[in-house]
Protein backbone atom coordinates (compact mmCIF):
# COMPACT_ATOMS: atom_id res chain seq x y z
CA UNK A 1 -7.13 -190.23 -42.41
CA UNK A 2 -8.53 -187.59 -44.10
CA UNK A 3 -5.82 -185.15 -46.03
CA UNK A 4 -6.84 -181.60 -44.62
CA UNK A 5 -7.47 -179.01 -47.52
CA UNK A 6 -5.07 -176.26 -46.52
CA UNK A 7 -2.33 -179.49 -47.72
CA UNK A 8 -3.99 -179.93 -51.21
CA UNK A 9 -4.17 -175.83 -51.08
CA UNK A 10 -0.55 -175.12 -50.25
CA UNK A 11 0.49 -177.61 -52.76
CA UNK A 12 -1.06 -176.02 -55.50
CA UNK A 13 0.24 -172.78 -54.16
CA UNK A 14 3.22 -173.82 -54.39
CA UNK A 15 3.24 -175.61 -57.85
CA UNK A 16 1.77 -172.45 -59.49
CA UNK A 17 4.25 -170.58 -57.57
CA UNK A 18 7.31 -172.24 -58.89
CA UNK A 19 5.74 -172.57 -62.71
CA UNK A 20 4.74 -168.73 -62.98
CA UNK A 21 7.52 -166.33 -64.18
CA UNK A 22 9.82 -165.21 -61.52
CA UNK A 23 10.76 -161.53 -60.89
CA UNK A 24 14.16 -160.79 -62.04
CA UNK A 25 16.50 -160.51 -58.85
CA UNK A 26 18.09 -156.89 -59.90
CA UNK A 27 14.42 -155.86 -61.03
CA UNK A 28 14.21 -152.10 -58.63
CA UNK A 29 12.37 -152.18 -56.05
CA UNK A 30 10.72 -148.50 -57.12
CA UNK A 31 9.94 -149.84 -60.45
CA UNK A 32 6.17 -150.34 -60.61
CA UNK A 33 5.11 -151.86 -64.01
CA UNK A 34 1.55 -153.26 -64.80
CA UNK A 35 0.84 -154.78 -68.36
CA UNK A 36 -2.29 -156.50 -68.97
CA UNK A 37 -5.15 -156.62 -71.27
CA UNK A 38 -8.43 -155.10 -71.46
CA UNK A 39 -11.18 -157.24 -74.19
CA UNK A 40 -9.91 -160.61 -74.91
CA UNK A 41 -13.65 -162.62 -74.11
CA UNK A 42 -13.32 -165.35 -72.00
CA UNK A 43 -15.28 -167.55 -73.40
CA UNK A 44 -14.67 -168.47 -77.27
CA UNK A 45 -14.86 -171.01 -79.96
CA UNK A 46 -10.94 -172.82 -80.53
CA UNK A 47 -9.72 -171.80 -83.84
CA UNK A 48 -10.95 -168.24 -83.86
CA UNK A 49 -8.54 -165.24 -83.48
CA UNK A 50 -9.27 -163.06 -80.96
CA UNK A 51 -7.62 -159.19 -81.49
CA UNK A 52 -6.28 -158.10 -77.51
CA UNK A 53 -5.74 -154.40 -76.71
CA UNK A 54 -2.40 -154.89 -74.24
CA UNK A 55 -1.42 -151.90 -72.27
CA UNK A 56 1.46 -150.83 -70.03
CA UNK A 57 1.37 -148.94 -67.40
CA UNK A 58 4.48 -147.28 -65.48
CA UNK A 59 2.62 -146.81 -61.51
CA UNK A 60 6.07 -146.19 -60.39
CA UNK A 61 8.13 -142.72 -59.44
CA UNK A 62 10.87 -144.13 -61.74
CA UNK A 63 11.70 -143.47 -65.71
CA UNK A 64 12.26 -146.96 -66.47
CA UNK A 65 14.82 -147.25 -70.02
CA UNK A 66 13.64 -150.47 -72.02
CA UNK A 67 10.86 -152.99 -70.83
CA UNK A 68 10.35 -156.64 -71.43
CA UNK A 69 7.03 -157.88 -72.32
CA UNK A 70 6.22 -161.18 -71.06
CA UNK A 71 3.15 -163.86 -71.97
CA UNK A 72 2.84 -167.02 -70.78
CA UNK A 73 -0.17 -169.58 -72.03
CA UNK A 74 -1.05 -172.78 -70.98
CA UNK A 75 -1.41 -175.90 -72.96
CA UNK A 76 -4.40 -174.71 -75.39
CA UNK A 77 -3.33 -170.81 -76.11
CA UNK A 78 -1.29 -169.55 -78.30
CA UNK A 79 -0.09 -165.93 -79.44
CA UNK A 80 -0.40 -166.39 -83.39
CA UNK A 81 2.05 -163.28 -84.44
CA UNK A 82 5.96 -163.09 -84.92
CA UNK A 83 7.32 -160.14 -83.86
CA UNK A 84 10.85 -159.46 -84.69
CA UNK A 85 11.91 -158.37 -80.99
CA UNK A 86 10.13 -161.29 -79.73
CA UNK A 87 11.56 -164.55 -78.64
CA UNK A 88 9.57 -167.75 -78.46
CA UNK A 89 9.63 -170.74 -76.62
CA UNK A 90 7.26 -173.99 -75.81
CA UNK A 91 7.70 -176.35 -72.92
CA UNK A 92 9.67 -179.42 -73.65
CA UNK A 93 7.47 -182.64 -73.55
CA UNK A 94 9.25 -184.31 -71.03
CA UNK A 95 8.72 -180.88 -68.55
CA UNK A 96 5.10 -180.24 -70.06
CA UNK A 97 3.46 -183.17 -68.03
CA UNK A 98 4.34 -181.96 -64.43
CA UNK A 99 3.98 -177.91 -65.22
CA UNK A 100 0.91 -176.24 -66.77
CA UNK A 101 2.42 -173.20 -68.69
CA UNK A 102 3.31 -174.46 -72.37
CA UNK A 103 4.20 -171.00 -74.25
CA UNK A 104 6.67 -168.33 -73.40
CA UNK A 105 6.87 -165.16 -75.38
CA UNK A 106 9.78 -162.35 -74.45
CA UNK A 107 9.50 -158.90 -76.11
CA UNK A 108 12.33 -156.56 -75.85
CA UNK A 109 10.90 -152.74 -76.29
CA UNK A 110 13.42 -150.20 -76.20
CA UNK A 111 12.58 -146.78 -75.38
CA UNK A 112 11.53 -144.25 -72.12
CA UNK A 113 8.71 -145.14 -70.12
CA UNK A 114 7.42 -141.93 -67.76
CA UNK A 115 6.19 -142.26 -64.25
CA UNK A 116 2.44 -142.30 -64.21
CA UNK A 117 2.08 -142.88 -67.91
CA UNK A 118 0.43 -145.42 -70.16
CA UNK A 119 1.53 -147.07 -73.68
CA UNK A 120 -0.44 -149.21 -75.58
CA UNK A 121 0.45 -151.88 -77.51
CA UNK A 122 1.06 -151.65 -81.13
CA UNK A 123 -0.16 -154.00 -83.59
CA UNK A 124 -2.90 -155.44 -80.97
CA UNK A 125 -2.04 -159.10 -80.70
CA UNK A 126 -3.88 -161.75 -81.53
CA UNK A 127 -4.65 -165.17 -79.11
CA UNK A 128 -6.22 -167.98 -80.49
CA UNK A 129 -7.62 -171.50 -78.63
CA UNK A 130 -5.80 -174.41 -80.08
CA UNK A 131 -7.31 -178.30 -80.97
CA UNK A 132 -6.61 -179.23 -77.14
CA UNK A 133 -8.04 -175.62 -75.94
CA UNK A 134 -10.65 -175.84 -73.04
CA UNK A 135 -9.67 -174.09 -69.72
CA UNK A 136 -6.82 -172.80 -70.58
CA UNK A 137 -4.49 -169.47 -68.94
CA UNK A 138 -2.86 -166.50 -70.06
CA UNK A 139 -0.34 -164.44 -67.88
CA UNK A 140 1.63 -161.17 -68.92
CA UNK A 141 3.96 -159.32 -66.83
CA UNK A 142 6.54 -156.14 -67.51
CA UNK A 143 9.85 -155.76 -66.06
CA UNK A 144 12.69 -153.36 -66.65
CA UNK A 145 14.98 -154.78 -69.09
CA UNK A 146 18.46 -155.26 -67.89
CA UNK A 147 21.24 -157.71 -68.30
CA UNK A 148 20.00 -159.70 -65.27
CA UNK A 149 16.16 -159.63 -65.86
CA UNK A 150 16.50 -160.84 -69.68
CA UNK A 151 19.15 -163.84 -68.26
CA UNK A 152 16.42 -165.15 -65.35
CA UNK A 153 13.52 -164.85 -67.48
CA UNK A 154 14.94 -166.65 -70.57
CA UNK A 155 16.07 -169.68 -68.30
CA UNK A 156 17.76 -172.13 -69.99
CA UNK A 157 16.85 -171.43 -73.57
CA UNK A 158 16.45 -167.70 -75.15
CA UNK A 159 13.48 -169.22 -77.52
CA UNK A 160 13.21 -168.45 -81.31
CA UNK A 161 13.20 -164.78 -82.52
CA UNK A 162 9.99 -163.69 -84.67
CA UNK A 163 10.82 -162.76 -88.24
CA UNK A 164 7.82 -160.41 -88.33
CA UNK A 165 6.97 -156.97 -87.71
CA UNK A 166 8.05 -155.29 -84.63
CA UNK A 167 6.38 -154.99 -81.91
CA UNK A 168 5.81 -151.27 -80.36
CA UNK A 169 4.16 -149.43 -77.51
CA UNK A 170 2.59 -146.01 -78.20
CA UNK A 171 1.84 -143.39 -75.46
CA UNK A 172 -2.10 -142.98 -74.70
CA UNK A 173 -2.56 -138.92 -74.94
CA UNK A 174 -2.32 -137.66 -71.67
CA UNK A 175 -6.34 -136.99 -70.06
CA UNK A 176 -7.12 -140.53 -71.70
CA UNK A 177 -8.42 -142.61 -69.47
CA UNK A 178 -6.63 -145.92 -68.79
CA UNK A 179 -8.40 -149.50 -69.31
CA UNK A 180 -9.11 -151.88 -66.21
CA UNK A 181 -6.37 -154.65 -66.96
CA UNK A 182 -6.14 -158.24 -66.84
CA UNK A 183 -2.59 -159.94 -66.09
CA UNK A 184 -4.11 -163.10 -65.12
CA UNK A 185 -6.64 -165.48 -66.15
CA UNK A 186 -8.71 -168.05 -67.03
CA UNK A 187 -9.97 -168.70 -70.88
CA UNK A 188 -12.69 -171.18 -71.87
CA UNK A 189 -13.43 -172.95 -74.80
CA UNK A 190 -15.62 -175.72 -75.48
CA UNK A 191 -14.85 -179.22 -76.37
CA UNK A 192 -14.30 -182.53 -74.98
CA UNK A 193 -12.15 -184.74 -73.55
CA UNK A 194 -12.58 -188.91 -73.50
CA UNK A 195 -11.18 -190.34 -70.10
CA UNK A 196 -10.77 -194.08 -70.23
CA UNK A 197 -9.26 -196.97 -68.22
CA UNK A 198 -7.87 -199.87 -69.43
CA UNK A 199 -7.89 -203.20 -67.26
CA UNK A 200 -5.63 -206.59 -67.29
CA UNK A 201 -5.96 -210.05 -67.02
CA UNK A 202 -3.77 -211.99 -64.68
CA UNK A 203 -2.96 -215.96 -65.05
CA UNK A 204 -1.59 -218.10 -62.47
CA UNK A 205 -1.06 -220.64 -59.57
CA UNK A 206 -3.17 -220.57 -56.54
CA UNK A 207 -1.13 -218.65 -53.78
CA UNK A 208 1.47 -217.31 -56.42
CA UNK A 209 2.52 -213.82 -56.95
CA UNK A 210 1.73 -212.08 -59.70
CA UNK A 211 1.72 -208.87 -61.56
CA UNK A 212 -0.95 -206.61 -62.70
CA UNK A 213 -1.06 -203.37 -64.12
CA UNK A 214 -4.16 -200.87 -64.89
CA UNK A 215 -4.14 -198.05 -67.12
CA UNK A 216 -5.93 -194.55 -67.10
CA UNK A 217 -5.14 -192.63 -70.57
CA UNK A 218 -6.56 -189.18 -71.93
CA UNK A 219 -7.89 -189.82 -75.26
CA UNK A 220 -8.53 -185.87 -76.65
CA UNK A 221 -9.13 -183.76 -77.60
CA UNK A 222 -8.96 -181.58 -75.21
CA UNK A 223 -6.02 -181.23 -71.83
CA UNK A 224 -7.80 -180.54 -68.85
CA UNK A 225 -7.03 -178.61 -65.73
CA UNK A 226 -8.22 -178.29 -62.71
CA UNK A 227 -5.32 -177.04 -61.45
CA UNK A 228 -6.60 -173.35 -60.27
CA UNK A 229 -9.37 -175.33 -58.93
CA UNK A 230 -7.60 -177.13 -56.17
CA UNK A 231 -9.40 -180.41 -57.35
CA UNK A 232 -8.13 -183.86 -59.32
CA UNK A 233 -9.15 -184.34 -62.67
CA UNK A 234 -10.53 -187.54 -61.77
CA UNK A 235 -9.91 -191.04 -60.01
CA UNK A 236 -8.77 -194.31 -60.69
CA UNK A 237 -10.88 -196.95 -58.68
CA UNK A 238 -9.75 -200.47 -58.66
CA UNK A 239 -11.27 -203.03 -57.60
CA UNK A 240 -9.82 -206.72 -57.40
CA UNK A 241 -11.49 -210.20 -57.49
CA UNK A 242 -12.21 -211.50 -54.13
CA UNK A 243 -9.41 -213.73 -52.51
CA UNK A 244 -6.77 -211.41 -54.15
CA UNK A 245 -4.21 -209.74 -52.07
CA UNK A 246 -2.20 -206.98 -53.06
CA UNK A 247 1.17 -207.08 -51.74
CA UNK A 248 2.56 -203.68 -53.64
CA UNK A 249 0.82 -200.90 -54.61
CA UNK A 250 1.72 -197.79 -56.42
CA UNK A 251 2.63 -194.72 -54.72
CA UNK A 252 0.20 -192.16 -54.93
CA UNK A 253 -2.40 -195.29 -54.96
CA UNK A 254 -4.00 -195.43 -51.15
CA UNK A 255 -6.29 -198.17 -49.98
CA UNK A 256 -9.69 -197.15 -50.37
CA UNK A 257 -12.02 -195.95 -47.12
CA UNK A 258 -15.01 -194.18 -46.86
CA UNK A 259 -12.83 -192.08 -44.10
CA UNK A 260 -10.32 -190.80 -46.68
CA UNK A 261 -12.56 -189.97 -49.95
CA UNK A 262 -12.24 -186.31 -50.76
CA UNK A 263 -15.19 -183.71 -51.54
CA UNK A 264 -13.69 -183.47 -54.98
CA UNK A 265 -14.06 -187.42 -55.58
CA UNK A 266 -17.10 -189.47 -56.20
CA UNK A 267 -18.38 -191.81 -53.57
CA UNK A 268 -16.54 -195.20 -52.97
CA UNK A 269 -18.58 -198.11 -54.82
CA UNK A 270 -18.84 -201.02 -52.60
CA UNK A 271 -15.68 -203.40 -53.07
CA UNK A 272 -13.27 -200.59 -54.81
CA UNK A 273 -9.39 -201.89 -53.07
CA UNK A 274 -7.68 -199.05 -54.46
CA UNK A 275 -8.32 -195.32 -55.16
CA UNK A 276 -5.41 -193.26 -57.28
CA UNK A 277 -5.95 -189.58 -58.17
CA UNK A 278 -4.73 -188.28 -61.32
CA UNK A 279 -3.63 -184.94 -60.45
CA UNK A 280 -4.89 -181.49 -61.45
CA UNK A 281 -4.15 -182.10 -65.24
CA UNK A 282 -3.83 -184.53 -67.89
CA UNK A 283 -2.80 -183.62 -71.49
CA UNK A 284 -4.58 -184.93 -74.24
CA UNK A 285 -2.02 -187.43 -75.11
CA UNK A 286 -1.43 -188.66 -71.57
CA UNK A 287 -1.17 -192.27 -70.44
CA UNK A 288 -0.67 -193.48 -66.35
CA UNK A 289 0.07 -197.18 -65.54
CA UNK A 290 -0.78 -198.28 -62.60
CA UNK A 291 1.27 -201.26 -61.31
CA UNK A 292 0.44 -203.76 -58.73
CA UNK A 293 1.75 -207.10 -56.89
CA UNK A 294 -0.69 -209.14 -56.18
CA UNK A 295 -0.76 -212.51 -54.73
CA UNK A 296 -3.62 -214.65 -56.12
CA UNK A 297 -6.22 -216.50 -53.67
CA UNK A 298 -6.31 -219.92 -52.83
CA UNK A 299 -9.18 -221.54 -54.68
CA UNK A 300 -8.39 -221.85 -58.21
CA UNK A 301 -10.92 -220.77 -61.12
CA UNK A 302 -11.43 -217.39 -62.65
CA UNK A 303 -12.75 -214.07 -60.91
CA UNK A 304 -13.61 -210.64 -62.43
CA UNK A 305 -12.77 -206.93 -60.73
CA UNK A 306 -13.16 -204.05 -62.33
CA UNK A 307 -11.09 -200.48 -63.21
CA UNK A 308 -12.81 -197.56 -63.01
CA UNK A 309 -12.42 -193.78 -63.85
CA UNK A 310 -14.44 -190.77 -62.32
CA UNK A 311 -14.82 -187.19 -61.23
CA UNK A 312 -18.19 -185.07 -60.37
CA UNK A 313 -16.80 -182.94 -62.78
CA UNK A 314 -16.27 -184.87 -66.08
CA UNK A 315 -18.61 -183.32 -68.07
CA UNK A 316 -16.35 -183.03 -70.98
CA UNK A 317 -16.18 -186.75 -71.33
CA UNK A 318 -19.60 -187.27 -73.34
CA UNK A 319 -18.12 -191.32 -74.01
CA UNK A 320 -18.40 -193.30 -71.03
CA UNK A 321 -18.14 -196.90 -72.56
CA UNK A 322 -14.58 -196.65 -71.37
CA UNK A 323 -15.15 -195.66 -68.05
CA UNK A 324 -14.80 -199.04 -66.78
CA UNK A 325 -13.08 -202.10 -68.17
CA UNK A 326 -12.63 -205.50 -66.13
CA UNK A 327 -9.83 -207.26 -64.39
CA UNK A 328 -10.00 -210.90 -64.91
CA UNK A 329 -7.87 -212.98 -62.47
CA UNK A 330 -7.58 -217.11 -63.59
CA UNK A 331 -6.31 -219.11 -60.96
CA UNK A 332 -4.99 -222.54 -61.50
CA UNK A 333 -4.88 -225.33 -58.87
CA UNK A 334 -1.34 -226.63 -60.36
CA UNK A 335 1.47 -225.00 -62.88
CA UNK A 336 3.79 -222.38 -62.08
CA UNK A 337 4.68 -221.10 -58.79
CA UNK A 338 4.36 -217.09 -60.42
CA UNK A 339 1.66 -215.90 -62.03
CA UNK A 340 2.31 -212.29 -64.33
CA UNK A 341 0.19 -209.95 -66.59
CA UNK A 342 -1.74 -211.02 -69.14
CA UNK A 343 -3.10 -208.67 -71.82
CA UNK A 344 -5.47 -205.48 -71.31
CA UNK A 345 -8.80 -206.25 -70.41
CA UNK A 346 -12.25 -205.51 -72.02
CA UNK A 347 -13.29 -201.87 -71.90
CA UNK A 348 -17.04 -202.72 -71.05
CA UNK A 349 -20.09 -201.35 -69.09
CA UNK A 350 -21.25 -197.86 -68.49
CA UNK A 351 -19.41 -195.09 -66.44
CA UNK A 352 -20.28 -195.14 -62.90
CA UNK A 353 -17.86 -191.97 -62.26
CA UNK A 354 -21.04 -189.43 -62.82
CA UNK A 355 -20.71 -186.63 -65.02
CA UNK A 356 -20.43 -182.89 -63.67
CA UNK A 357 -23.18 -182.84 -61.50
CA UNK A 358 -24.59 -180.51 -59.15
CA UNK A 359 -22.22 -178.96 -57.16
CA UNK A 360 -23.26 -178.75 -53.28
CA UNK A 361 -25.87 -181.92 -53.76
CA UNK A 362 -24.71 -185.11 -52.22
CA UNK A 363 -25.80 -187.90 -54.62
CA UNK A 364 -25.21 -191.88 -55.49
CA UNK A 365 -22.17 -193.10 -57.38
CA UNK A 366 -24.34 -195.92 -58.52
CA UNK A 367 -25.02 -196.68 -61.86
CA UNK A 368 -27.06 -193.84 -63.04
CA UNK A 369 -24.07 -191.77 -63.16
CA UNK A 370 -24.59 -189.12 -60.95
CA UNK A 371 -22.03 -187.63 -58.56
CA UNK A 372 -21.62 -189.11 -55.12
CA UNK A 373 -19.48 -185.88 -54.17
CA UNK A 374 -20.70 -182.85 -51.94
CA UNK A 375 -19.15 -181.39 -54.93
CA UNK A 376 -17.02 -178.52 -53.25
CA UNK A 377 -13.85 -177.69 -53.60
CA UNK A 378 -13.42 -176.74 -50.04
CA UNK A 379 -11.16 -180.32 -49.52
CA UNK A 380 -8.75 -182.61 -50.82
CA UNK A 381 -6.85 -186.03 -50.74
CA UNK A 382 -3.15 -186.01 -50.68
CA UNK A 383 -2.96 -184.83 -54.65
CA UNK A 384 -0.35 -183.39 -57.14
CA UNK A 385 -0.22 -179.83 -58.36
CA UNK A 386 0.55 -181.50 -61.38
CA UNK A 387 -0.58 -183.84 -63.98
CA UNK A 388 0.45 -187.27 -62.40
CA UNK A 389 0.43 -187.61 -59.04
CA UNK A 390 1.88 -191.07 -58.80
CA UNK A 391 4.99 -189.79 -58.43
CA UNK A 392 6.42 -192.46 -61.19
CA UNK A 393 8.95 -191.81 -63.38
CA UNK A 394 7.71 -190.77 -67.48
CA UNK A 395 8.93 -191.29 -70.61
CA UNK A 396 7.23 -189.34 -73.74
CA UNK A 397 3.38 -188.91 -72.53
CA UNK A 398 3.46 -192.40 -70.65
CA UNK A 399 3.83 -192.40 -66.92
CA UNK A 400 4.53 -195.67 -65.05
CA UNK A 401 3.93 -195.14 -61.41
CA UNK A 402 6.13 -196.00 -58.37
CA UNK A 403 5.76 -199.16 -56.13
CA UNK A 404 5.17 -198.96 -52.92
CA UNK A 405 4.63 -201.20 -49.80
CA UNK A 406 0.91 -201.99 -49.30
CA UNK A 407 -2.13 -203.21 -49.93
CA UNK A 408 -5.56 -205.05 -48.78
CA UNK A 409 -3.45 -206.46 -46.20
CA UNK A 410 -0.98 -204.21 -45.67
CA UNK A 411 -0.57 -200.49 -44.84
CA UNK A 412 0.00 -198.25 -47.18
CA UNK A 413 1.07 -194.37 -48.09
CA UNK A 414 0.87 -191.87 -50.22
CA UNK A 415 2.88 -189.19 -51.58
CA UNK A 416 2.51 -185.33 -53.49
CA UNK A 417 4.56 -185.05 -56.46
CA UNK A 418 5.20 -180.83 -57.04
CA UNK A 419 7.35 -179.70 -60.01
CA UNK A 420 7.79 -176.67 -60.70
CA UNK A 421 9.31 -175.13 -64.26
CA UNK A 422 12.61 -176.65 -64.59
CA UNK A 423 12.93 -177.74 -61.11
CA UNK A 424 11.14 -180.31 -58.84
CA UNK A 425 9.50 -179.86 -54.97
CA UNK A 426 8.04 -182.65 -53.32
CA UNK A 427 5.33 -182.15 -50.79
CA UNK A 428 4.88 -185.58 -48.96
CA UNK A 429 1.46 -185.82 -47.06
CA UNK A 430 1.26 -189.06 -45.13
CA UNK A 431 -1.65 -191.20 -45.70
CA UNK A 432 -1.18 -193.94 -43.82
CA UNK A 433 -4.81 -196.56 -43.86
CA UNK A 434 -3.97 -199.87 -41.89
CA UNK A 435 -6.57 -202.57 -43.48
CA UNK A 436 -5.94 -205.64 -41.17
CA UNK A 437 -8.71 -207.77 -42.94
CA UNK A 438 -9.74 -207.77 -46.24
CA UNK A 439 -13.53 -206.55 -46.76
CA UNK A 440 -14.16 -210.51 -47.79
């Protein structure tokens, strides 16, 4: 079954939704505030300080008595100054993974702000594109200050007050004209990102069960989003020796079929079991297992599968070595009665995933690495709006995916995993593939 794109739509939607900063709840409804910037480039090299005019603009009918300031960056930004009435605050690790806005920065101006006027900011303030910088956001919003508004918007933790100098807003002279402004965004800097997989090697009696897990990991630089893209980062492919049956796969995995593969995936290679999306970002640290039950043929002797890892749109990953790695299954005629998990297998091969390709040009997801996607946007599998979609619990920057009933034999599901800052919202989107027969 194919997962329409208004559900991959509405669940980004809804994740941005619930990550962006909320309007206060007393905020007046006549209050009209717009705060934004006018030069920051969009494109530009990490590392280099870039000097943005901000500007605030009162479109209301209302003198408003004390604004907040608010910025919020993703991942890769970062607002280098200090300022005294400014408080500061990062996303917690364990929250980071699952919502794409890393920095918060409050500023508390005092002061009367007329109807139809504009104020500038004063010193201009300075963004700069950190180590993991590549697509990265920036957000601002104004509000009126009161009790209420500075309460909702600091959450759960009021952030770290800047020690430097403070930050003003000066009134443009009146007959000056007023910038075109920017309160949301996209940034881009270039670098690079090495996706890899990491396969297993399972030992055991003929007929036994056994267990096998995969593993997809970001090696860095860079996070990457796709996020505002309504796309995956990439896939996870698996592909098991022949006589092996799965018996439990993870959630969030679905049993692969030409039927189900999204226009934002690469084509199905021929004997791929398993396909498992990664979500719309990965940090740069980030590491997915993928666990599975398997119960091993009946014909002893060793088999090789293979783990793979691909997008149309990885052209950020410049290594592709560790695209692909094998799984090696070694079945014994007598011995135990359970098999289990051997050790990681052999990163080997050359990426089949394709690199970024051409979008709108259908193409082979053979060998020579090109994309086997239509390469729009336009649809979607049953995906996160955040950086796992497995919906498995995480510890640090390791997820371990959910089980779920399934497999090459078996039906199986899939699920949306939506968190929003602080809070989580599922969005379950049935994927239900019945695969009476195995494709051997």
């Amino acid at each position: 079954m194919r997962i329409p794109f208004t559900v991959f739509a509405a669940a980004t939607l809804l994740t941005l939704s619930a990550v962006g900063p909320a309007h206060a709840a007393d905020q007046p409804t006549d209050v009209r505030l717009k705060f934004g910037w006018s030069d920051l480039p969009k494109n530009s090299a990490r590392d280099v300080v870039q000097h943005g005019r901000f500007t605030l603009v009162n479109e209301g009918q209302k003198v408003v008595d004390g604004v907040i300031l608010q910025f919020r960056t993703t991942r890769g930004m970062e607002l280098t100054q200090r300022f005294s009435n400014c408080e500061y605050s990062t996303t917690p690790e364990d929250v980071a993974k699952v919502q794409p806005y890393h920095g918060k920065v409050l500023c508390f101006v005092p002061g009367t702000y007329e109807p139809g006027a504009a104020y500038d900011v004063v010193p201009k303030v300075d963004v700069v594109g950190r180590d993991v910088a590549y697509k990265d956001w920036l957000r601002t919003e104004a509000h009126a200050d009161t009790p209420a508004t500075r309460a909702q918007l600091r959450g759960q933790s009021s952030g770290v007050k800047g020690t430097g100098p403070e930050l003003k807003l000066e009134k443009l002279p009146q007959g000056r004209p007023v910038p075109n402004l920017n309160s949301d965004d996209e940034f881009l800097y270039p670098n690079t990102a090495d996706l890899s997989v990491k396969g297993t090697e399972v030992e055991g009696a003929a007929g036994a069960r056994a267990q096998a897990a995969v593993e997809f990991r970001n090696l860095g630089p860079a996070w990457v989003s796709e996020l505002w893209r309504f796309r995956n980062i990439a896939y996870v492919d698996i592909d098991f020796p022949q006589g092996v049956k799965v018996l439990k796969a993870p959630k969030g995995c679905v049993a692969a079929d030409p039927d189900t593969t999204a226009l934002d995936a690469p084509m199905l290679r021929p004997g791929v079991d398993y396909r498992c999306p990664t979500g719309s970002f990965v940090l740069e640290n980030q590491k997915t297992t993928y666990p599975f039950e398997l119960q091993l043929g009946p014909r002893a002797g060793t088999a090789k599968g293979a783990v793979y890892v691909g997008s149309p749109y990885m052209s950020y990953d410049t290594k592709l070595s560790n695209n692909r790695s094998d799984i090696v299954v070694k079945t014994k005629s007598h011995g135990s009665t359970t098999g289990g998990s051997g050790s990681g297998g052999t990163t080997s091969g050359t990426s089949t995933s394709g690199t970024s390709g051409s979008s709108g040009t259908s193409g082979s997801a053979g060998t020579s690495g090109t994309s086997g996607s239509s390469g729009s946007s336009s649809a979607g599998t049953a995906a996160a709006g955040g950086s796992t979609t497995t919906g498995g619990t995480t510890t640090g920057s390791s997820t371990t995916s959910g089980s779920g009933q399934g497999g090459s034999l078996a039906s199986t599901g899939s699920s949306i995993a939506l968190v929003g800052a602080g809070a989580l919202a599922l969005l379950a989107a049935g994927a239900g593939v019945r695969r009476a027969v195995r494709r051997r």
